[in-house]
N, C-alpha and C. Protein backbone atom coordinates (compact mmCIF):
# COMPACT_ATOMS: atom_id res chain seq x y z
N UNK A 1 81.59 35.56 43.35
CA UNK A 1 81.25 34.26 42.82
C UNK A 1 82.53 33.44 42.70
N UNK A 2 82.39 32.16 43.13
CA UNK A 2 83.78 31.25 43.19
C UNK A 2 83.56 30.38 41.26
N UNK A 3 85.29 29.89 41.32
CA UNK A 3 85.22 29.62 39.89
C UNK A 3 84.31 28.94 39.21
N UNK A 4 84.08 27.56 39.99
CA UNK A 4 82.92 26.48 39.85
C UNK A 4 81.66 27.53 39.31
N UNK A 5 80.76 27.66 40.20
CA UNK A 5 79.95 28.41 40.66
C UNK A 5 79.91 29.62 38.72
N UNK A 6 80.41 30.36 38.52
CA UNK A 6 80.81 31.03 37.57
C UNK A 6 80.88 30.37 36.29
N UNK A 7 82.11 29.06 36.31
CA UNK A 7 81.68 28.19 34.81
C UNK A 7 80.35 27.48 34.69
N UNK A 8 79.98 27.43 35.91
CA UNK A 8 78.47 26.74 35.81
C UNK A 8 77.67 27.62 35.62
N UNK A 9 77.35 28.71 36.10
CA UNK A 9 76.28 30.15 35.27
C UNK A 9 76.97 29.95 33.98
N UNK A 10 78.12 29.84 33.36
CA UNK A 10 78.28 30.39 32.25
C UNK A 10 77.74 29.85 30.73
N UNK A 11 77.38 29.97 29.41
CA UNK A 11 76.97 29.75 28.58
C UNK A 11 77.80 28.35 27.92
N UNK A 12 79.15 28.45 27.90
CA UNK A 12 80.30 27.58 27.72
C UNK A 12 79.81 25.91 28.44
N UNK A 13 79.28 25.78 29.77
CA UNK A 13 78.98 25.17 30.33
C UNK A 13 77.56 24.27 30.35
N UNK A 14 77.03 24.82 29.32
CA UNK A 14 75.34 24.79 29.53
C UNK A 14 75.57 22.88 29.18
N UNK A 15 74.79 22.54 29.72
CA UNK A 15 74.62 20.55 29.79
C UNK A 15 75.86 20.21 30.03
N UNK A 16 76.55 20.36 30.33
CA UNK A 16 77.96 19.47 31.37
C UNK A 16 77.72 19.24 32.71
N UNK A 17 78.01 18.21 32.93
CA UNK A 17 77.53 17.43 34.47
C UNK A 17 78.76 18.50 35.32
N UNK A 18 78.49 18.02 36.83
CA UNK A 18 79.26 18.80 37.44
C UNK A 18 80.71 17.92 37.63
N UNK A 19 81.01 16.60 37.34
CA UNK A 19 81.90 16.15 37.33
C UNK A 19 82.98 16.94 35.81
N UNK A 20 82.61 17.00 35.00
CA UNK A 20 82.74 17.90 33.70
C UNK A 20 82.90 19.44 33.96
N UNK A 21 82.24 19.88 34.84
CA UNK A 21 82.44 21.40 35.04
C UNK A 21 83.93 21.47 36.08
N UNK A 22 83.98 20.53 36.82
CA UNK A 22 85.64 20.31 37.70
C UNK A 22 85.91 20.58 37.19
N UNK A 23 86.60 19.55 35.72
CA UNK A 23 87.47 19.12 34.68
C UNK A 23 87.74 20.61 34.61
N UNK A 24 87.10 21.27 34.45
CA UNK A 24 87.39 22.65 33.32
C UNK A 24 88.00 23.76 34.18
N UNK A 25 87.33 23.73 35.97
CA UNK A 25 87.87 24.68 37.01
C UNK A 25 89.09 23.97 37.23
N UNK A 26 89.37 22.88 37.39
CA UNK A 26 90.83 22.61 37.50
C UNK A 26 91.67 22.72 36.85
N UNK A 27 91.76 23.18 35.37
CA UNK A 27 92.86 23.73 34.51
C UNK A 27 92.56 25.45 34.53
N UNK A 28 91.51 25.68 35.17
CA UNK A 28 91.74 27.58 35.45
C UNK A 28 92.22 28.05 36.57
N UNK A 29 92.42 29.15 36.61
CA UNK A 29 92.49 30.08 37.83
C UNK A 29 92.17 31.45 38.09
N UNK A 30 91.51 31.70 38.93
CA UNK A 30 91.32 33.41 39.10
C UNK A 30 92.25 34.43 38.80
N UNK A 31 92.11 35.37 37.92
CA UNK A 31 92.61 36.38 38.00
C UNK A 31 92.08 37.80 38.40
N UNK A 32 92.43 38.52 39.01
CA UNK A 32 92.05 39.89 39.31
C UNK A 32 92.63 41.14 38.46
N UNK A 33 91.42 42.26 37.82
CA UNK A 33 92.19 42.86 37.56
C UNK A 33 91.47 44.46 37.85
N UNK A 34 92.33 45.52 37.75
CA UNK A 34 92.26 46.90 38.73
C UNK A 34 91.19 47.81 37.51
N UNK A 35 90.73 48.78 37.61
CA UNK A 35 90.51 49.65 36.92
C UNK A 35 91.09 49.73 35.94
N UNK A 36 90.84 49.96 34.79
CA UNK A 36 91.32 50.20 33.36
C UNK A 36 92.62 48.98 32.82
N UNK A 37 92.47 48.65 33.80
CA UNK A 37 93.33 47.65 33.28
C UNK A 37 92.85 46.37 31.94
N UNK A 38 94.20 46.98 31.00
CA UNK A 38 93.72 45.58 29.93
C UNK A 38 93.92 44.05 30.65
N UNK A 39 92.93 43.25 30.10
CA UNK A 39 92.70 41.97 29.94
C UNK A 39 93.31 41.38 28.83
N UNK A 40 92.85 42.08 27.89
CA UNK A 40 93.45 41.37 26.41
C UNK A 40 93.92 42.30 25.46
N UNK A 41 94.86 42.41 24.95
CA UNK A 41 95.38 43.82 23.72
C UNK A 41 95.22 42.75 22.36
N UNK A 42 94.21 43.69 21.58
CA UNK A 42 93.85 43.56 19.63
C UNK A 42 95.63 43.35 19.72
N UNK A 43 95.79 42.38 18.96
CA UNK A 43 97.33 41.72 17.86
C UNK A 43 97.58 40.99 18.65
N UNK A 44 97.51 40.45 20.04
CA UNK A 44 98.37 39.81 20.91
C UNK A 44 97.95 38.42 20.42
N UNK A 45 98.56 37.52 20.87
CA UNK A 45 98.43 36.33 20.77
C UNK A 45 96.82 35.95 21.59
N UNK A 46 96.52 35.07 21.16
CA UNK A 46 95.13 34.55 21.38
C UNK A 46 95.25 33.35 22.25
N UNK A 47 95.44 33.10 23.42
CA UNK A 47 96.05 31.97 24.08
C UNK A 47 95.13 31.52 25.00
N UNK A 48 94.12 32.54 25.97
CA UNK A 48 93.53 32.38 26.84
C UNK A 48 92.20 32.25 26.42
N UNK A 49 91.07 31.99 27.40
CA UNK A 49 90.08 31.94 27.51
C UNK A 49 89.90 32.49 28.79
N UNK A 50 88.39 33.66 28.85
CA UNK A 50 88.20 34.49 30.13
C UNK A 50 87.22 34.24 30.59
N UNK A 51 86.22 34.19 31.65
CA UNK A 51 84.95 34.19 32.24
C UNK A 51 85.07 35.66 33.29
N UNK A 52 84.28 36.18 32.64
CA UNK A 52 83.74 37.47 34.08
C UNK A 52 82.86 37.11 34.99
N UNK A 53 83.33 36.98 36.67
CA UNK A 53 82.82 36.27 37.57
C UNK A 53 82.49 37.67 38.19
N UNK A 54 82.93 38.42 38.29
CA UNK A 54 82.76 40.06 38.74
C UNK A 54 83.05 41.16 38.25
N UNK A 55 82.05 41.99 38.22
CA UNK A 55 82.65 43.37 37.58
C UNK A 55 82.31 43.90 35.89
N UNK A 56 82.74 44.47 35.52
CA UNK A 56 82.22 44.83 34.20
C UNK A 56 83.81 45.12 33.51
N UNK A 57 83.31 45.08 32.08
CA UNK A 57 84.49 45.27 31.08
C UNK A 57 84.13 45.73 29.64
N UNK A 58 84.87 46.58 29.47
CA UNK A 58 84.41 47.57 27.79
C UNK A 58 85.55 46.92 26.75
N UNK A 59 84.85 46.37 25.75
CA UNK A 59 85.82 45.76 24.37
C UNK A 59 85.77 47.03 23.33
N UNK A 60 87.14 47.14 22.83
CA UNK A 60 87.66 47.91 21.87
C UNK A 60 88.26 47.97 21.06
N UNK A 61 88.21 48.69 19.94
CA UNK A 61 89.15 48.64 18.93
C UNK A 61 90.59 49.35 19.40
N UNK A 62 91.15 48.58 18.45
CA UNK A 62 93.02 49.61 18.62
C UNK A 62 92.88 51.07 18.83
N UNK A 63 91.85 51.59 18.30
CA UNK A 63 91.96 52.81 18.53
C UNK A 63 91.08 54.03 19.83
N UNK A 64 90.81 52.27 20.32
CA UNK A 64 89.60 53.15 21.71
C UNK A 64 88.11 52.91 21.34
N UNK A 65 87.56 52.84 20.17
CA UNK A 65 86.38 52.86 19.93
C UNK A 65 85.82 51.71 20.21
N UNK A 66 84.61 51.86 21.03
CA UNK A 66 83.93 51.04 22.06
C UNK A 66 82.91 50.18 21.02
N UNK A 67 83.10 48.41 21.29
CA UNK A 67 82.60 47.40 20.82
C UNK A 67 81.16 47.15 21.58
N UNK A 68 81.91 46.70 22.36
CA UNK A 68 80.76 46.02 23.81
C UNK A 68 81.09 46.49 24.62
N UNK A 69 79.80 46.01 25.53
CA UNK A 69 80.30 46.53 27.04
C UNK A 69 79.72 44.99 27.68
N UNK A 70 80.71 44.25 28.46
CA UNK A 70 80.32 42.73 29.04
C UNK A 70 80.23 43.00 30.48
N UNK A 71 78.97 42.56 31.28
CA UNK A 71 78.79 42.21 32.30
C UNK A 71 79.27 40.50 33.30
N UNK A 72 79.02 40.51 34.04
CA UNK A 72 79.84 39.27 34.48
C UNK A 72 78.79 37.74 34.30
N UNK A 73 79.38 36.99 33.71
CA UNK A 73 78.72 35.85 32.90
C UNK A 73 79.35 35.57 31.97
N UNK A 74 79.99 37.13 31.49
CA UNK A 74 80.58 37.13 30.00
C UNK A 74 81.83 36.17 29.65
N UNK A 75 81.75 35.46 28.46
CA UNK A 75 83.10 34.79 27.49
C UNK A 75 84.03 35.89 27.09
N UNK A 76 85.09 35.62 27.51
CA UNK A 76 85.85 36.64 26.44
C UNK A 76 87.22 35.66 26.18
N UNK A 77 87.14 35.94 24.69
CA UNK A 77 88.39 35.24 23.94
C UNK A 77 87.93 34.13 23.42
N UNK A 78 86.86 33.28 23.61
CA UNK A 78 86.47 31.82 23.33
C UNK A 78 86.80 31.45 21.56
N UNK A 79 87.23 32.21 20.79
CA UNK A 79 87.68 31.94 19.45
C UNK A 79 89.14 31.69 19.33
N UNK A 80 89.73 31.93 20.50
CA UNK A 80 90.98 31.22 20.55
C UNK A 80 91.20 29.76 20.60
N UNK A 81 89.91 29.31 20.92
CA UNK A 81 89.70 27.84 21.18
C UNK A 81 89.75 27.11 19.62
N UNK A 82 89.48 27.93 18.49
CA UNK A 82 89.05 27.59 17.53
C UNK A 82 90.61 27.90 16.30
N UNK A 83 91.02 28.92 16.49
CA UNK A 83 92.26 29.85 15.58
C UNK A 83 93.60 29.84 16.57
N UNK A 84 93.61 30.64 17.72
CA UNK A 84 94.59 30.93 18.01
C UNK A 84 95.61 31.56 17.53
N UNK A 85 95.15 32.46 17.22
CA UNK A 85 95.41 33.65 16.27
C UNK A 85 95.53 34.60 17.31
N UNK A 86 95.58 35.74 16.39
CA UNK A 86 95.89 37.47 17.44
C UNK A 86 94.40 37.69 17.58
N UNK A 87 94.19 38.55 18.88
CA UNK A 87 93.06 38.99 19.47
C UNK A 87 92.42 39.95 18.55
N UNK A 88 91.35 40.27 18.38
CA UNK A 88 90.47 41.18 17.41
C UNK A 88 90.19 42.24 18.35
N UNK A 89 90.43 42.37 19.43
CA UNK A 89 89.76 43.70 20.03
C UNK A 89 90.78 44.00 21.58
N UNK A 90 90.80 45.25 22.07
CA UNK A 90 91.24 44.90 23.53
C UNK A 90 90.16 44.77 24.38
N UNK A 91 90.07 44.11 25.91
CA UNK A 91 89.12 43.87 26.60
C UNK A 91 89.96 44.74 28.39
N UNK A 92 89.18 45.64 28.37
CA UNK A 92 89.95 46.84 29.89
C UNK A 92 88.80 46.63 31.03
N UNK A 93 89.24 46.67 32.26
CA UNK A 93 88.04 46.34 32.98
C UNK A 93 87.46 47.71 33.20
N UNK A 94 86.33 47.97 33.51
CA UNK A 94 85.76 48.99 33.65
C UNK A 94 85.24 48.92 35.57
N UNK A 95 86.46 49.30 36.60
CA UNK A 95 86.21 49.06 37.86
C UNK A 95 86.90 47.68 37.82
N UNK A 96 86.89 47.69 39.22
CA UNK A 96 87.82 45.83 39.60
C UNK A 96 86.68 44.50 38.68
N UNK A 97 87.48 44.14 39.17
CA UNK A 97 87.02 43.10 37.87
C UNK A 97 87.87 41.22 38.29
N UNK A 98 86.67 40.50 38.75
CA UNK A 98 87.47 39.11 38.59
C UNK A 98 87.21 38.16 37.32
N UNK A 99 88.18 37.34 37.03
CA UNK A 99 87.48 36.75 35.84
C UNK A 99 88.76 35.13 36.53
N UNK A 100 87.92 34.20 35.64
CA UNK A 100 88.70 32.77 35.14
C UNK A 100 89.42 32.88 34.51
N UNK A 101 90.25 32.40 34.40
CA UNK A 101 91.76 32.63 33.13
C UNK A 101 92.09 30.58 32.61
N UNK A 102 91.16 30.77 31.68
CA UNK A 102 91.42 28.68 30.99
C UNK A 102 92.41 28.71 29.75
N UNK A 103 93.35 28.95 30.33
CA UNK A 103 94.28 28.79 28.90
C UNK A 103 94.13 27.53 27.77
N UNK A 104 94.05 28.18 26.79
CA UNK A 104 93.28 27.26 25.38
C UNK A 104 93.74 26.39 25.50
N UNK A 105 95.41 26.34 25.14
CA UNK A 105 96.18 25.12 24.92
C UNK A 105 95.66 23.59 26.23
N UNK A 106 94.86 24.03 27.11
CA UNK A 106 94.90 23.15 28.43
C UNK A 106 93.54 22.67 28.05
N UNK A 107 92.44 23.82 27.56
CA UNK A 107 91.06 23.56 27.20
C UNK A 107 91.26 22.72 26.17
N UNK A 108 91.90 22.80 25.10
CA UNK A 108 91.80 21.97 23.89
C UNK A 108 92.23 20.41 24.26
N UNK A 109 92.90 20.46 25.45
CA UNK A 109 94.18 19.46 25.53
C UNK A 109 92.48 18.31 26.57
N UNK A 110 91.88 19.22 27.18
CA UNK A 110 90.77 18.02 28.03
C UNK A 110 90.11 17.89 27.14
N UNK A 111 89.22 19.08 25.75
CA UNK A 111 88.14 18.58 24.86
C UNK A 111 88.68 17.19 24.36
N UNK A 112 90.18 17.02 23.80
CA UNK A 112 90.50 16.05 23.11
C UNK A 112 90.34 14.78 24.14
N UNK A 113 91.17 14.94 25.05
CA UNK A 113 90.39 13.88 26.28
C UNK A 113 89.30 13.17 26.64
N UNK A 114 88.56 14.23 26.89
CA UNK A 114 87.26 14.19 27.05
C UNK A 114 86.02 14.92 26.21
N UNK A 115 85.93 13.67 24.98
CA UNK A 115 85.24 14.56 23.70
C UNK A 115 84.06 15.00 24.05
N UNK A 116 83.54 14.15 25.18
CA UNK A 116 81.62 14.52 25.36
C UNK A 116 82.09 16.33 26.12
N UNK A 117 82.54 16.49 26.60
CA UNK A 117 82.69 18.06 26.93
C UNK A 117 83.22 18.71 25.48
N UNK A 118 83.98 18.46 25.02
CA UNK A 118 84.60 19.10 23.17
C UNK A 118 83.11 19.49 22.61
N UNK A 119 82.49 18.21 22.50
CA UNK A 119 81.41 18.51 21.58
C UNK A 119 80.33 19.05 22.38
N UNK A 120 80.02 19.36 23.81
CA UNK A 120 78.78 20.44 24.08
C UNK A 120 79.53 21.55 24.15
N UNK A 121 80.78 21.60 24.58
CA UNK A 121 81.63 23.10 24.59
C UNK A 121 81.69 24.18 23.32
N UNK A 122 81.53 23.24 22.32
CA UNK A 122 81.72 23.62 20.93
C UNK A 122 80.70 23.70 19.90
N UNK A 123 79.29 23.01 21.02
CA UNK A 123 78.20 23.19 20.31
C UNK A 123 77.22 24.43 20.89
N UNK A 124 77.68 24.66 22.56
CA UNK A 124 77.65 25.87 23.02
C UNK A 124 78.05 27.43 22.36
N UNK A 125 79.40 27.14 22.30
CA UNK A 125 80.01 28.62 21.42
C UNK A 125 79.92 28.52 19.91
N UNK A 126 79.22 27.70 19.06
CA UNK A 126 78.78 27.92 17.91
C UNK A 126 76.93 28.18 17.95
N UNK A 127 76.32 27.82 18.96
CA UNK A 127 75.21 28.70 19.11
C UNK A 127 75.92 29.89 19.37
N UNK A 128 76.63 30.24 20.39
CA UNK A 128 76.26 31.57 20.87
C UNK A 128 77.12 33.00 19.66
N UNK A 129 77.86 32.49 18.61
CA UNK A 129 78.68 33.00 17.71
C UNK A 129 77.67 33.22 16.63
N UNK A 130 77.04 32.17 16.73
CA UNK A 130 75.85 32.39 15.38
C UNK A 130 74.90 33.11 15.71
N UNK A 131 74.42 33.47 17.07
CA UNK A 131 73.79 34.62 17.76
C UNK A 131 74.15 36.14 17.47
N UNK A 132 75.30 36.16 17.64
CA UNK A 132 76.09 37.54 17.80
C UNK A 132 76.40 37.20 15.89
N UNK A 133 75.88 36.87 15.17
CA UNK A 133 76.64 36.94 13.61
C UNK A 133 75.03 37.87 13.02
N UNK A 134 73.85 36.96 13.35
CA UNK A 134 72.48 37.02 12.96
C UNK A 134 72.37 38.98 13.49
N UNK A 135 72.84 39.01 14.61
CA UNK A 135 72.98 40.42 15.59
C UNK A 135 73.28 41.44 14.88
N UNK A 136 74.77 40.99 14.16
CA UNK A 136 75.83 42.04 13.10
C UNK A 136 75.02 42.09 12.23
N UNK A 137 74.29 40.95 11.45
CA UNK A 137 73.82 41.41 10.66
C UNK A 137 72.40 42.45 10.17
N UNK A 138 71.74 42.03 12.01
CA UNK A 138 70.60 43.40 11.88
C UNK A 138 70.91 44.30 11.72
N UNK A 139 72.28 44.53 12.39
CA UNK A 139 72.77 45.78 13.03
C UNK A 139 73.30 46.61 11.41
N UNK A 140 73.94 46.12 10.61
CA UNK A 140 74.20 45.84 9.31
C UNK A 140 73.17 46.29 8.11
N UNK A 141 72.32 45.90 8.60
CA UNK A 141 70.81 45.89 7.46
C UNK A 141 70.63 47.44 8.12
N UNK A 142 70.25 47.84 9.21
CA UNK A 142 69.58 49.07 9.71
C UNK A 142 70.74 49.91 9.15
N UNK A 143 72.12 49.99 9.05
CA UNK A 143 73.17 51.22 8.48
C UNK A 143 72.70 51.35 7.00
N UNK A 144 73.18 49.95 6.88
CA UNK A 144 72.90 50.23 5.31
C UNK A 144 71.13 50.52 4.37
N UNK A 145 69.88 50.60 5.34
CA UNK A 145 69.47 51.06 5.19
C UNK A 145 69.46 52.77 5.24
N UNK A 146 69.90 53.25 5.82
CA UNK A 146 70.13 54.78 6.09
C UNK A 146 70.80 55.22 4.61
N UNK A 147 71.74 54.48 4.27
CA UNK A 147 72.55 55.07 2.89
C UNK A 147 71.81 55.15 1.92
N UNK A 148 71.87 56.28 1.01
CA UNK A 148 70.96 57.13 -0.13
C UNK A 148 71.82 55.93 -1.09
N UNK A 149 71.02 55.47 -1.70
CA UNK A 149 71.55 54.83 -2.93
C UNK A 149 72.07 55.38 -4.48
């Protein structure tokens, strides 16, 4: 899948014209990466933004223990857009693996530009954050049901 093509499947993208979806492939670029290879290391700086255009990838804690497992479609890092802070997890590809590489500082730098993309970009990844929060918290309710009170 070519970059276009990829930010436009992607969730990040959902109602942006295709003049708007440019905007966003022209401050990225493809990266490739090999088997086991990290994408992102938990503490590092939070700088990028990822799209998986191919391949699969397992998120983890510092210590190996397996988060997710993302198929290609997948966001990874999109809270850098927001903090820019250190990474919460590492992201290793599981097999080759292509992804988009939108470095924040460039994403933040067109939202401010161009606010009508800021505000569906940002109304995009606060649906899809409040998705995955509602998620934790089933996931949350079912443990702490198991515990003997």
């Amino acid at each position: 899948m070519d970059r276009i093509k990829g930010i436009k499947a992607s969730y990040l993208s959902s109602g942006l014209t295709d003049v708007q979806i440019q905007a966003i492939a022209d401050i990225s670029e493809i990266v490739e990466a090999g088997d086991m290879q990290e994408i992102v290391t938990e503490a590092d700086d939070a700088i990028d933004i990822y799209l998986l255009l191919d391949g699969n990838v397992r998120v983890t804690t510092v210590n190996g223990d397996p988060i997710a497992r993302l198929q290609s479609g997948a966001i990874i890092g999109e809270i850098a857009l927001f903090e820019g802070s250190e990474r919460s997890a590492t992201v290793v590809s599981d097999g080759p693996s292509r992804l988009v590489r939108i470095p924040a500082h460039k994403f933040n730098r067109l939202m401010d530009e161009q606010p009508e993309i800021g505000i569906v970009v940002l109304r995009n990844i606060g649906k899809t954050l409040c998705a995955r929060l509602r998620s934790s918290n089933v996931q949350l309710e079912a443990v702490l049901a198991t515990l003997p009170y």
